[in-house]
Protein backbone atom coordinates (compact mmCIF):
# COMPACT_ATOMS: atom_id res chain seq x y z
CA UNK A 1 -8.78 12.28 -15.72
CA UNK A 2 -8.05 11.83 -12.00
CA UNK A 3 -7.32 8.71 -11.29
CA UNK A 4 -8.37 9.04 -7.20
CA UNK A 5 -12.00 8.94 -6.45
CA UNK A 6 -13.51 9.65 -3.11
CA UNK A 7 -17.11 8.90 -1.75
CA UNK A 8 -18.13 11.57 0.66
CA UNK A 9 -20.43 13.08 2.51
CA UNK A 10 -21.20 16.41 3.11
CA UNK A 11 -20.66 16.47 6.78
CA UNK A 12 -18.81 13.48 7.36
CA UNK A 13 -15.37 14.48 9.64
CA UNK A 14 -13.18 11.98 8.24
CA UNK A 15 -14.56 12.42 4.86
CA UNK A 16 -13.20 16.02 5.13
CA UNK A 17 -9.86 15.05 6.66
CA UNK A 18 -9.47 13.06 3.88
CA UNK A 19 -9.57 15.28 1.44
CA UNK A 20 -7.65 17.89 3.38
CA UNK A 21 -4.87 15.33 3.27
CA UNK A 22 -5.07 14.49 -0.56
CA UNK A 23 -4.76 18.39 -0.78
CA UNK A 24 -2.05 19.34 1.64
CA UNK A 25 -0.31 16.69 -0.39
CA UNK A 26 -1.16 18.29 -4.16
CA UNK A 27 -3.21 14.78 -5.23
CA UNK A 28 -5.66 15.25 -7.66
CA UNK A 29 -9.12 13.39 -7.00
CA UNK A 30 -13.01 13.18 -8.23
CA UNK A 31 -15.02 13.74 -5.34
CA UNK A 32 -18.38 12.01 -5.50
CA UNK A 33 -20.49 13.41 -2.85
CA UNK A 34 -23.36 10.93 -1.51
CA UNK A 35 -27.04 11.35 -0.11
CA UNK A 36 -27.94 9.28 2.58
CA UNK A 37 -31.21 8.35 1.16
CA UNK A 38 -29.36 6.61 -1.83
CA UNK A 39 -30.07 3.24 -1.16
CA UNK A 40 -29.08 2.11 -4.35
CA UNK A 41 -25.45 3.87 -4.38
CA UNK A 42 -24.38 2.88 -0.38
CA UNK A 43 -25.94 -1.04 -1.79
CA UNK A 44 -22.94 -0.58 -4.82
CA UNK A 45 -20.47 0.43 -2.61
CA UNK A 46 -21.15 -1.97 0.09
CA UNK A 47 -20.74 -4.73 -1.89
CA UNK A 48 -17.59 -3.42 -4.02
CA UNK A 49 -15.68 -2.74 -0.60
CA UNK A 50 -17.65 -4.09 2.51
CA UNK A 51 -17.78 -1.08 4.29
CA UNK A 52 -20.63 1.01 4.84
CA UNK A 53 -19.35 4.14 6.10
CA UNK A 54 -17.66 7.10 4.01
CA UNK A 55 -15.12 8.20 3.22
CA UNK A 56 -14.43 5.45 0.96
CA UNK A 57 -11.19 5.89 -1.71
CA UNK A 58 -10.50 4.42 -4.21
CA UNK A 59 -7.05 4.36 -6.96
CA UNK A 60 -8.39 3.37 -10.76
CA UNK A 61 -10.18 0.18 -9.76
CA UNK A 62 -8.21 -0.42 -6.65
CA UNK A 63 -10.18 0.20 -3.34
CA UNK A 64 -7.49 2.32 -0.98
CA UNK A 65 -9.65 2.65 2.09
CA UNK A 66 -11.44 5.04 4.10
CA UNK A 67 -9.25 7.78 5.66
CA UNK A 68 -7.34 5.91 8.37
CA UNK A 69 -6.05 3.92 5.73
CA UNK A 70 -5.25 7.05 4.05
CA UNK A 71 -3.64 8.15 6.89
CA UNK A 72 -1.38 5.51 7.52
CA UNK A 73 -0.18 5.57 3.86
CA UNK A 74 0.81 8.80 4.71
CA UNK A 75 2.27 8.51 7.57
CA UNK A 76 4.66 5.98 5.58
CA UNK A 77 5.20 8.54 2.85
CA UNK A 78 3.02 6.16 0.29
CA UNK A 79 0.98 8.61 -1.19
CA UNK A 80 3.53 9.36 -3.74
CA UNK A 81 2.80 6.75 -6.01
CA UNK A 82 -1.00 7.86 -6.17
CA UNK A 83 -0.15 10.61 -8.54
CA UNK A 84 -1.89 11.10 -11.63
């Protein structure tokens, strides 16, 4: 089971950077690909993180980010320890 989950959305630019970099960098993840019309799963997410824009990542129950936090634990060479 992967422990990296990412909220996406189809179109969303940083959403695919994101996973382009979790890729390029052989980490496993669960995508989980969101509608915009899903009021009740943007409400969930909202109030787990406080953001309201996608990508949002997440580690088990730890919330990572959205993909310029991704990026910047790359960028220190971070993403290491986010192996499954």
């Amino acid at each position: 089971m992967n422990k990296i989950h990412i909220y996406t959305m189809i179109t969303c630019p940083y959403c695919i950077r994101a996973k382009e970099i979790l890729t390029e960098r052989g980490l496993e993840f669960t995508e989980h690909v969101l509608d915009y019309n899903d009021n009740e799963a943007w409400e969930t997410l909202e109030q787990q993180t406080g953001m309201d824009t996608v990508p949002q990542i997440f580690y088990g129950e730890k919330f990572i980010g959205g993909c310029s936090d991704l990026e910047e634990l790359d960028a220190q060479d971070r993403l290491e320890s986010l192996r499954s």
